[in-house]
N, C-alpha and C. Protein backbone atom coordinates (compact mmCIF):
# COMPACT_ATOMS: atom_id res chain seq x y z
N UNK A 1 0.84 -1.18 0.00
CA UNK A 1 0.00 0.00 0.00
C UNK A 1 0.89 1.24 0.00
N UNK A 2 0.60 2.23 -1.01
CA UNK A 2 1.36 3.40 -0.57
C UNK A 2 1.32 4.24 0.05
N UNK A 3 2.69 4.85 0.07
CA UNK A 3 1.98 5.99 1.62
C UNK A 3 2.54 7.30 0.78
N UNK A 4 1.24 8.34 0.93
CA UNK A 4 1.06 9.69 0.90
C UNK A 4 2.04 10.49 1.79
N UNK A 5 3.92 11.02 1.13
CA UNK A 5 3.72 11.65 2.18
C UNK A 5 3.43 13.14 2.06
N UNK A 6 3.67 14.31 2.95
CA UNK A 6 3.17 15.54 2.73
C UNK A 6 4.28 16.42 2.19
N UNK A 7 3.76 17.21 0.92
CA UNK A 7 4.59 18.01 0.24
C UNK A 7 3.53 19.33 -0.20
N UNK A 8 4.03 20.39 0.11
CA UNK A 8 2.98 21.33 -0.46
C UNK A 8 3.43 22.27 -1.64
N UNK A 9 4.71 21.37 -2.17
CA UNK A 9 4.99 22.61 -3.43
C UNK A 9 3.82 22.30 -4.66
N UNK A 10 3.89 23.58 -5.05
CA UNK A 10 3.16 23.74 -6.80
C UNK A 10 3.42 22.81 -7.50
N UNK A 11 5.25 22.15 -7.46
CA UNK A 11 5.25 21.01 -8.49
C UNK A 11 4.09 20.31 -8.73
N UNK A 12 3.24 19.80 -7.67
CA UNK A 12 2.18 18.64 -7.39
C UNK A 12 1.46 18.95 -7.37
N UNK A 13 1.02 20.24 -8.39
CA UNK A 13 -0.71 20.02 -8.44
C UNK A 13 -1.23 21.19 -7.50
N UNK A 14 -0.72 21.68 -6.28
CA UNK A 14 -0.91 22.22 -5.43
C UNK A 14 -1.43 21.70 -4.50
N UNK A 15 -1.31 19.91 -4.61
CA UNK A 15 -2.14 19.37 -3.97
C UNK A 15 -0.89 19.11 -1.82
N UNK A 16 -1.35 18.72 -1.26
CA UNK A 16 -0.18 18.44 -0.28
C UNK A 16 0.29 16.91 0.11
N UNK A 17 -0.07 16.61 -1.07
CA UNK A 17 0.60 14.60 -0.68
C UNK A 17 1.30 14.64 -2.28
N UNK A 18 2.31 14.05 -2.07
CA UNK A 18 3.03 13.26 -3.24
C UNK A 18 2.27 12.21 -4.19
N UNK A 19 2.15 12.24 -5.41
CA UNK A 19 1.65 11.71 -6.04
C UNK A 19 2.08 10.23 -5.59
N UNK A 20 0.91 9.23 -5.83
CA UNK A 20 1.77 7.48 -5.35
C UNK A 20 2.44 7.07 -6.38
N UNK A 21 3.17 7.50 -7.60
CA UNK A 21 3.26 6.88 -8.53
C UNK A 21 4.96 6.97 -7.75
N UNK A 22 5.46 8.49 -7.39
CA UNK A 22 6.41 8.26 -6.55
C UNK A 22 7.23 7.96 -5.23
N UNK A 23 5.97 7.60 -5.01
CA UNK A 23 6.55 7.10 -3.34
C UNK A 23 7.03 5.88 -3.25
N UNK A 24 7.09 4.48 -3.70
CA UNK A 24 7.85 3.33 -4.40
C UNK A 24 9.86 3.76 -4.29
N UNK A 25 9.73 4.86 -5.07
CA UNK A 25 11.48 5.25 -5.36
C UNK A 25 11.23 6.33 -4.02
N UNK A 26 10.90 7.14 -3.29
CA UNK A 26 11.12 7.77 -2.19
C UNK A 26 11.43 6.76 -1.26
N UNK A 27 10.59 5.76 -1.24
CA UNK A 27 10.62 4.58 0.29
C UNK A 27 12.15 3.96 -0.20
N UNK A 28 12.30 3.37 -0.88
CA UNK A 28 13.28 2.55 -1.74
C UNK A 28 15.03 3.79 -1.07
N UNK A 29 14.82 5.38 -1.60
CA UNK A 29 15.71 5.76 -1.48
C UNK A 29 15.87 6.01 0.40
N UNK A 30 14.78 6.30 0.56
CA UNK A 30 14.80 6.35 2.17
C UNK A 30 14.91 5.05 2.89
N UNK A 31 14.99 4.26 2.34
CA UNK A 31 15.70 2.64 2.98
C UNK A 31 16.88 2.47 3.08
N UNK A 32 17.53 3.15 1.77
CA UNK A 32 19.17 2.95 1.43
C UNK A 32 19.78 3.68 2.54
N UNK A 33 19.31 5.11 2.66
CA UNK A 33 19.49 5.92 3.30
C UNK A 33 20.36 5.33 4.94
N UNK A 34 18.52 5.08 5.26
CA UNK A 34 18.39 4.65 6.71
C UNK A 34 19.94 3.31 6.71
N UNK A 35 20.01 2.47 5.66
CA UNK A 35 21.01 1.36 5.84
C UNK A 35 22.56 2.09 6.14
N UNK A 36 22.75 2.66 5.03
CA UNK A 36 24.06 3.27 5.12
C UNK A 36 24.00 4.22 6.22
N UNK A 37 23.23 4.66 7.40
CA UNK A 37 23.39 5.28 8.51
C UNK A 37 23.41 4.31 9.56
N UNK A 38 22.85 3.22 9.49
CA UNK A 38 23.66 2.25 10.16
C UNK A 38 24.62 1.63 10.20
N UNK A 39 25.13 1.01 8.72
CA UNK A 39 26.52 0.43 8.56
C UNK A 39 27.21 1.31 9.64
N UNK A 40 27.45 2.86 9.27
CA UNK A 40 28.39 3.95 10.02
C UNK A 40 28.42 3.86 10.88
N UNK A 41 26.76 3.87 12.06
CA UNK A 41 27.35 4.22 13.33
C UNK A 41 27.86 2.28 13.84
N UNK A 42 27.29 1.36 13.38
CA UNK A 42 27.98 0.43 13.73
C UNK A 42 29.15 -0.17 13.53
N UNK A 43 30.03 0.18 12.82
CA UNK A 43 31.12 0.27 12.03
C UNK A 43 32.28 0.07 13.22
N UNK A 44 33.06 -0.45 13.64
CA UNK A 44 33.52 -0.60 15.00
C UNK A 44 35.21 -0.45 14.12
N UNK A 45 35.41 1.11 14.76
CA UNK A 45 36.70 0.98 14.30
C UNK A 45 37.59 1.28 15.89
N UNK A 46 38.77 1.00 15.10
CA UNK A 46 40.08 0.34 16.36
C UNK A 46 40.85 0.81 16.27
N UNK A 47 41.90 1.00 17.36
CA UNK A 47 43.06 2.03 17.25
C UNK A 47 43.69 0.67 17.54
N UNK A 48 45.09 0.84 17.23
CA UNK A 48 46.04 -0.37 17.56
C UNK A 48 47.71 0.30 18.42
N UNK A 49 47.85 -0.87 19.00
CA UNK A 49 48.81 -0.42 20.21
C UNK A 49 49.97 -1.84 20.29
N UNK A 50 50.56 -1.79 19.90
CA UNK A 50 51.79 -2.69 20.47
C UNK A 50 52.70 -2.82 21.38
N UNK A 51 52.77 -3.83 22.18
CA UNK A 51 53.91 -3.83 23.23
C UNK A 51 53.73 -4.86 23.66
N UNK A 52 54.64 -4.90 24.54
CA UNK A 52 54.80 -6.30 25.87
C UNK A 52 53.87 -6.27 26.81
N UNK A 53 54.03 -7.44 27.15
CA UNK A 53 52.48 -8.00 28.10
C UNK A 53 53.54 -8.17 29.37
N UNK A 54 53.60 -7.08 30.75
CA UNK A 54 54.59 -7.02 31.43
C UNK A 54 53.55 -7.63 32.36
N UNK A 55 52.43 -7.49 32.68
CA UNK A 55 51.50 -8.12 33.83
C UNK A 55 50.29 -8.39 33.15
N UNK A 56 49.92 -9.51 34.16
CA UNK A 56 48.44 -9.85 33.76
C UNK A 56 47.63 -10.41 35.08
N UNK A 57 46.70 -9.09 35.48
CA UNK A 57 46.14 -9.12 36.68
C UNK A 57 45.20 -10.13 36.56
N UNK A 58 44.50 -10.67 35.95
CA UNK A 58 43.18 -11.65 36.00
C UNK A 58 43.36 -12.74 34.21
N UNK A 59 41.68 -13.09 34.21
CA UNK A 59 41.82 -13.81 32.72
C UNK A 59 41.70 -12.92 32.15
N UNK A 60 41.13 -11.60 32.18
CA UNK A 60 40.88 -10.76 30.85
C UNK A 60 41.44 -9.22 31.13
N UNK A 61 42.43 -9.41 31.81
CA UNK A 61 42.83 -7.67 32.23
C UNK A 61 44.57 -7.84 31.82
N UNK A 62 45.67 -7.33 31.29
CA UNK A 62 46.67 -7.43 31.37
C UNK A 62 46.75 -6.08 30.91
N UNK A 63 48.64 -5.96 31.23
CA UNK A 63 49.42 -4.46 31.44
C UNK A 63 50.35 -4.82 30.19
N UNK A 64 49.93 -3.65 29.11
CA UNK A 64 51.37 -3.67 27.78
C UNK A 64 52.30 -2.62 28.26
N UNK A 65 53.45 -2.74 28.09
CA UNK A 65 54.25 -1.76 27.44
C UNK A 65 54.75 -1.44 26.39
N UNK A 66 54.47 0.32 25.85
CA UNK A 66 54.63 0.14 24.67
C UNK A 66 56.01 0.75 24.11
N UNK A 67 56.37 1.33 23.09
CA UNK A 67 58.07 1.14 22.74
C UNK A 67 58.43 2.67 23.21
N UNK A 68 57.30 3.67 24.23
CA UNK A 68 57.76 4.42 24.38
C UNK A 68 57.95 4.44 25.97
N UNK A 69 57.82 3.39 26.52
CA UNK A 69 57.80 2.97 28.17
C UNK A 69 56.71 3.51 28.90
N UNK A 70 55.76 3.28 27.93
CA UNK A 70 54.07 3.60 28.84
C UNK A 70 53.33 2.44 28.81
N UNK A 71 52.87 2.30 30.02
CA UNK A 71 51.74 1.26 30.31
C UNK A 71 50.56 1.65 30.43
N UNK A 72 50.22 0.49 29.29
CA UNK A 72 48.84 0.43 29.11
C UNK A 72 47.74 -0.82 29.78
N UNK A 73 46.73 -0.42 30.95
CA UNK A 73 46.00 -1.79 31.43
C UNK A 73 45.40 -1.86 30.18
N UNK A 74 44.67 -3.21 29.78
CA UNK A 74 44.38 -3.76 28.82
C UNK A 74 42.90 -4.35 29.13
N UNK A 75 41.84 -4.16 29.21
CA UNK A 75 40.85 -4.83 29.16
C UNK A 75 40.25 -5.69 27.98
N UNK A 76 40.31 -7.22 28.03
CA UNK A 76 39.86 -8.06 26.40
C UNK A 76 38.25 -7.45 26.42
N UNK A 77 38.30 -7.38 25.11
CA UNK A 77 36.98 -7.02 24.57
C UNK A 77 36.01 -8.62 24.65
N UNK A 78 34.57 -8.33 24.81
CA UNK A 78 34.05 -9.64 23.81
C UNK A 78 33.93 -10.74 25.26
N UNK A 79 34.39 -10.45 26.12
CA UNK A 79 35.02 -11.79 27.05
C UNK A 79 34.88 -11.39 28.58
N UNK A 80 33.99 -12.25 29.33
CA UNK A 80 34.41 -12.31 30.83
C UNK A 80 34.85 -13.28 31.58
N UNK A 81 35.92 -13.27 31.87
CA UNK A 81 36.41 -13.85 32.98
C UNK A 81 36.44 -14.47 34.52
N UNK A 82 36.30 -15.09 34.85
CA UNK A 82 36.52 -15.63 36.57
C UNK A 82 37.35 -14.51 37.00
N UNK A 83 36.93 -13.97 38.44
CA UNK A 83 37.57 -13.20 39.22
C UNK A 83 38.62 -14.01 39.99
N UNK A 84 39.77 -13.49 40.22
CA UNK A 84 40.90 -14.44 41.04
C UNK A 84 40.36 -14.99 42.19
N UNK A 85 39.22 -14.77 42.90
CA UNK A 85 38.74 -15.36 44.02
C UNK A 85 37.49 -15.90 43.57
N UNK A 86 37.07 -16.17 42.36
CA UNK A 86 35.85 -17.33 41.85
C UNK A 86 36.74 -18.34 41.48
N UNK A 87 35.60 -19.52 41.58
CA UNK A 87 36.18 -20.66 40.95
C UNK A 87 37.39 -20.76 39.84
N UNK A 88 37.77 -21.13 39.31
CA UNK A 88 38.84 -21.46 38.17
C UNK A 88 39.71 -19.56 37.55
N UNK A 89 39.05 -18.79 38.51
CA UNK A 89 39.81 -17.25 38.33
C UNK A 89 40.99 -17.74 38.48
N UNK A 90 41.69 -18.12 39.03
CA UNK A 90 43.43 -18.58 39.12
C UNK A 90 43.96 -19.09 37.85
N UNK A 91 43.20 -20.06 37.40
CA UNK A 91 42.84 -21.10 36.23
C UNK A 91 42.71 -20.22 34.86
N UNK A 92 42.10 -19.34 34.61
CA UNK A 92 41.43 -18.20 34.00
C UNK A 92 42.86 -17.14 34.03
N UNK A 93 43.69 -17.03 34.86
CA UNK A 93 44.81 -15.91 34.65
C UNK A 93 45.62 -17.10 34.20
N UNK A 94 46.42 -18.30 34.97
CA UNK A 94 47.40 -18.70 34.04
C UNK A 94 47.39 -18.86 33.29
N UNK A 95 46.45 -19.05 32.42
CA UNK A 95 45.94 -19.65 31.05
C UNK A 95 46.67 -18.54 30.10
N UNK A 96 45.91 -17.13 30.73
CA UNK A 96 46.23 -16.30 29.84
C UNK A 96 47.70 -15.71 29.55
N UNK A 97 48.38 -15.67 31.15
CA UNK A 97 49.57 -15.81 31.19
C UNK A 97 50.48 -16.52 30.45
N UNK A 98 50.53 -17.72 30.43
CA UNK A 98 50.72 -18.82 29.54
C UNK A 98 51.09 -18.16 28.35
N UNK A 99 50.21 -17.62 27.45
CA UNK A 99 49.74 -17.19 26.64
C UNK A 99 50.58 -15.94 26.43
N UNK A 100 50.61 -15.32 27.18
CA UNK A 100 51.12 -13.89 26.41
C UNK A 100 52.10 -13.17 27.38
N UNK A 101 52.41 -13.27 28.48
CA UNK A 101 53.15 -13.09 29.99
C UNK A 101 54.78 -12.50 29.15
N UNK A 102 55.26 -11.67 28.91
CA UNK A 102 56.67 -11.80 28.11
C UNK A 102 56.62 -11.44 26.70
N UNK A 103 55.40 -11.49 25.97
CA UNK A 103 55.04 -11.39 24.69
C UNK A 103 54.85 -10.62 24.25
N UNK A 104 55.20 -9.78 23.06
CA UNK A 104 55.07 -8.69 22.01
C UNK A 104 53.55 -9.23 21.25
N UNK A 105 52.64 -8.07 21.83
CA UNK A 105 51.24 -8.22 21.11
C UNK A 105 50.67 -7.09 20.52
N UNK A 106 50.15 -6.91 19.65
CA UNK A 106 48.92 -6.11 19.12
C UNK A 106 47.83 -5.96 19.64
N UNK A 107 47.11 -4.41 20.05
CA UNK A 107 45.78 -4.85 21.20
C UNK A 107 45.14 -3.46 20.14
N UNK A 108 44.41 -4.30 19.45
CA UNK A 108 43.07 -3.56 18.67
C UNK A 108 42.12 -3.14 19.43
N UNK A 109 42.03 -1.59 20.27
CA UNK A 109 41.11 -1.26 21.08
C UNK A 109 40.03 -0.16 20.44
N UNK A 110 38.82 -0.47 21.17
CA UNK A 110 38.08 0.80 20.48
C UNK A 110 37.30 1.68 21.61
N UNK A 111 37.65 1.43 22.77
CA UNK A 111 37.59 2.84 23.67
C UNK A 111 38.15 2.23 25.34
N UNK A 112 38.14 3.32 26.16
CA UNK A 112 38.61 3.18 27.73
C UNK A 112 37.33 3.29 28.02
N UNK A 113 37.40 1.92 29.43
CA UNK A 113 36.39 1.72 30.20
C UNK A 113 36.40 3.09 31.40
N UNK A 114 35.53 2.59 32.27
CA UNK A 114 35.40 3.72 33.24
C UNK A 114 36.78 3.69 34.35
N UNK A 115 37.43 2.46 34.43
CA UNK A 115 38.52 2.35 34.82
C UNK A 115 39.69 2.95 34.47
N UNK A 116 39.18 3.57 33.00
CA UNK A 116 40.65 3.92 32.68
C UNK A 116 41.60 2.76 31.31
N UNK A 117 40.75 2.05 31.44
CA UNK A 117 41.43 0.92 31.01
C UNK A 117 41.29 0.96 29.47
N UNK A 118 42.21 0.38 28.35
CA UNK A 118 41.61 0.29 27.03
C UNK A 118 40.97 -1.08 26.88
N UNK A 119 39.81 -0.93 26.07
CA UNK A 119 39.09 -2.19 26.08
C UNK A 119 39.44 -2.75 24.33
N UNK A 120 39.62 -3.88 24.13
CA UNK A 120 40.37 -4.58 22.54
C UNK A 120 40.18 -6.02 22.47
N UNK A 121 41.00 -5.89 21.42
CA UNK A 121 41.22 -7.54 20.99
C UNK A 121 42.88 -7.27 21.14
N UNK A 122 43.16 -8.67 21.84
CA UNK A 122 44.92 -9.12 22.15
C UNK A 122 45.10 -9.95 21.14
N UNK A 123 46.14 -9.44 20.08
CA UNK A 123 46.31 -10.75 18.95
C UNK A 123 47.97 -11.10 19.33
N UNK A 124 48.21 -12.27 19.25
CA UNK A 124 49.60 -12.57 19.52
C UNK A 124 49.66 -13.23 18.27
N UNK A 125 50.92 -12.90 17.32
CA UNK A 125 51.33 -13.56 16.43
C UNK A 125 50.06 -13.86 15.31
N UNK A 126 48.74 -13.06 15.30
CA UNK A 126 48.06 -13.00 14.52
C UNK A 126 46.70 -13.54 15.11
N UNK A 127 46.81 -14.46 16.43
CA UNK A 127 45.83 -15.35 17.00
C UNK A 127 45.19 -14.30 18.05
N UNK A 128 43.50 -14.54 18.05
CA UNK A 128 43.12 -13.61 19.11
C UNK A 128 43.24 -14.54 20.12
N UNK A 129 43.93 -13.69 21.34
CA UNK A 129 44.16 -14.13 22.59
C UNK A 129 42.54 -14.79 23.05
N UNK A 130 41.74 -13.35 23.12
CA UNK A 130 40.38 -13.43 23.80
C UNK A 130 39.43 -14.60 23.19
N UNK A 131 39.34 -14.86 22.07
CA UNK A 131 38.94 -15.59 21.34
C UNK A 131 39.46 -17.41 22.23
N UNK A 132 40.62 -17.40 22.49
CA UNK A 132 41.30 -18.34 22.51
C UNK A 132 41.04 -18.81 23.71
N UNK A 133 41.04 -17.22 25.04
CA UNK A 133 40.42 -18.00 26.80
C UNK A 133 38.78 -18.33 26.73
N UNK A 134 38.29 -18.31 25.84
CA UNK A 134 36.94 -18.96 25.10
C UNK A 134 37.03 -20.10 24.87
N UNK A 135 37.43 -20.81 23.81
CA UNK A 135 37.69 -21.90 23.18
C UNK A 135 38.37 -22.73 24.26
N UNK A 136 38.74 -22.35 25.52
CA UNK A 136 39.43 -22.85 26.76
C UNK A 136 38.29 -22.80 27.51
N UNK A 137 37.20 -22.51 27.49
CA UNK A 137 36.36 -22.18 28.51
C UNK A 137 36.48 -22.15 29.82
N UNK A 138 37.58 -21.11 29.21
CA UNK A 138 37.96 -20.21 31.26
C UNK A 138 37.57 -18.74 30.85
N UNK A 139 36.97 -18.56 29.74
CA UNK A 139 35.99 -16.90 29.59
C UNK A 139 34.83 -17.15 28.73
N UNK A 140 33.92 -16.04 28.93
CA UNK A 140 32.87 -16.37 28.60
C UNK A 140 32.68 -15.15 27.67
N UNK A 141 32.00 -15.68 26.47
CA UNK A 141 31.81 -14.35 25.30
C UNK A 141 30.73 -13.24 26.25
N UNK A 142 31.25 -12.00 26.46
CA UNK A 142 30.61 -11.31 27.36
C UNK A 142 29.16 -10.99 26.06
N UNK A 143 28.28 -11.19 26.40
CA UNK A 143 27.11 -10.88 25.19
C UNK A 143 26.65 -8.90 25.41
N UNK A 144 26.77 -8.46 26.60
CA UNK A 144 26.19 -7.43 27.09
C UNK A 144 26.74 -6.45 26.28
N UNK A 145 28.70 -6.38 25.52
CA UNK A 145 28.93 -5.62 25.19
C UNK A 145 29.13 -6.19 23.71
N UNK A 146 28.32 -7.06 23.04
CA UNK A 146 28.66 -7.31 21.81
C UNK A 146 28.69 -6.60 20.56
N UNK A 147 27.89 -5.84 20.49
CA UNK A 147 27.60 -4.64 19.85
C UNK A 147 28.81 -3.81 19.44
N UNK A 148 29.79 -4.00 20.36
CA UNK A 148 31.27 -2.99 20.31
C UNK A 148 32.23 -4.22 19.34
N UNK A 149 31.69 -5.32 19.29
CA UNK A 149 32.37 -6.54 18.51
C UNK A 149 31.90 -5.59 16.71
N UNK A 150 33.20 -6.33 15.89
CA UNK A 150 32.59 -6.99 14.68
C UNK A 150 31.80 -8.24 14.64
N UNK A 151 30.58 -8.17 13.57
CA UNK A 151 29.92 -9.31 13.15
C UNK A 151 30.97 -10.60 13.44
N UNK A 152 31.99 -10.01 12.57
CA UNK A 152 32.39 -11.59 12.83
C UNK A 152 33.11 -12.63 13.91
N UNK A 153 33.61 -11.71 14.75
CA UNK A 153 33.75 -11.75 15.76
C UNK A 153 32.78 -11.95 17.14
N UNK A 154 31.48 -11.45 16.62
CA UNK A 154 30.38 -11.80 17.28
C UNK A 154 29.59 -12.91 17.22
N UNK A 155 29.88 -13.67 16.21
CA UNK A 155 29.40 -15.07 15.58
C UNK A 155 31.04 -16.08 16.32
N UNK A 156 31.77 -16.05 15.86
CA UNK A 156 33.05 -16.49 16.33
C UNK A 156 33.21 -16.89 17.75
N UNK A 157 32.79 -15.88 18.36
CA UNK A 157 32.90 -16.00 20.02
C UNK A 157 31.87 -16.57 20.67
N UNK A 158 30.34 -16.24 20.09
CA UNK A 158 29.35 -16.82 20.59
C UNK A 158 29.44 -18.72 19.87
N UNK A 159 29.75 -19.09 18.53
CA UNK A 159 30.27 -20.53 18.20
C UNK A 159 30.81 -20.85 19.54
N UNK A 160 32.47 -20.59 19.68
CA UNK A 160 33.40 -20.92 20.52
C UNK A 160 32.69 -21.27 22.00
N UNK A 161 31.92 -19.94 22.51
CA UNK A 161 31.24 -20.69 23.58
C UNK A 161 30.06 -21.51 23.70
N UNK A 162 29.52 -21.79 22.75
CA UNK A 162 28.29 -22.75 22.45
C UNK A 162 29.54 -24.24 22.82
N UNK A 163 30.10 -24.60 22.06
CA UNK A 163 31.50 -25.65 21.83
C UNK A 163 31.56 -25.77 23.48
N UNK A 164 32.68 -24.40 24.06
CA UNK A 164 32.87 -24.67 25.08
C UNK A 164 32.33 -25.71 26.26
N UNK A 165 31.07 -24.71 26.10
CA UNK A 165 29.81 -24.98 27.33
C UNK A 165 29.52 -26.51 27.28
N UNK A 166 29.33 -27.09 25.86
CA UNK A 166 29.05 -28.79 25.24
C UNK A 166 29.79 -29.46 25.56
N UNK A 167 31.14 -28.86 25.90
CA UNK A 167 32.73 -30.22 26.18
C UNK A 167 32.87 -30.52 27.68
């Protein structure tokens, strides 16, 4: 059904609705519109930061340094963790330690939490860290902030913990 919307120029007759013959290509262009104003604001772009992983307070919090001798806390994006005093939280930091404790990483962040902290993705050697204390199921794809994920990364992490949770 079409929809009339309101226009009161002379072009039309003098009438104040748009003829229906064009409202078909108005809706059509005002769809595109509306899409490409979403792609944008969802568009999750990342600043990137390199350095050493000099500490790692929990499963999803670690300290870089970067090549100008500033530390950065690190919050993983995408991922929550056991607290060092919950169950397998001990379990949940060595893991990650393991992992990156000594290591030159890349941390794709796209803003600071209220802590102060930058929130990212930890890639070591190309592999996402966060992705990886998932697939370990000692973290859990945080769903609350998924939205700050890429798609594909949001499919990726929620797989990984479906897997997890099953083993």
């Amino acid at each position: 059904m079409p929809i009339n919307l309101p226009c009161r120029s002379p072009k039309w007759g003098g009438t104040d609705k748009i003829p229906n013959h064009t409202t078909p290509m108005l809706l059509t262009f005002k769809q595109a519109v509306t899409a490409l104003a979403l792609c944008l604001v969802f568009q999750v772009q990342a600043d990137t930061l390199l350095g050493k992983v000099i500490n790692v307070a929990d499963g999803d919090t670690i300290t870089v340094l970067d090549d100008t001798n500033t530390q950065h806390k690190i919050r993983l994006s995408g991922i929550d963790a056991p607290e060092k005093r919950q169950a397998f939280g001990n379990v949940s930091k060595q893991s990650l330690a393991d992992m990156v404790a000594g290591q030159s990483v890349t941390v794709e962040w796209v803003k600071v939490d209220k802590y102060r902290r930058k929130v990212g993705k930890v890639l070591l050697d190309g592999q996402d860290v966060n992705l990886v204390q998932i697939r370990h199921g000692l973290a859990w794809h945080y769903k609350q902030y998924q939205r700050e994920q890429s798609p594909t990364d949001q499919q990726s992490y929620a797989a990984a913990a479906d897997v997890a949770r099953t083993a």
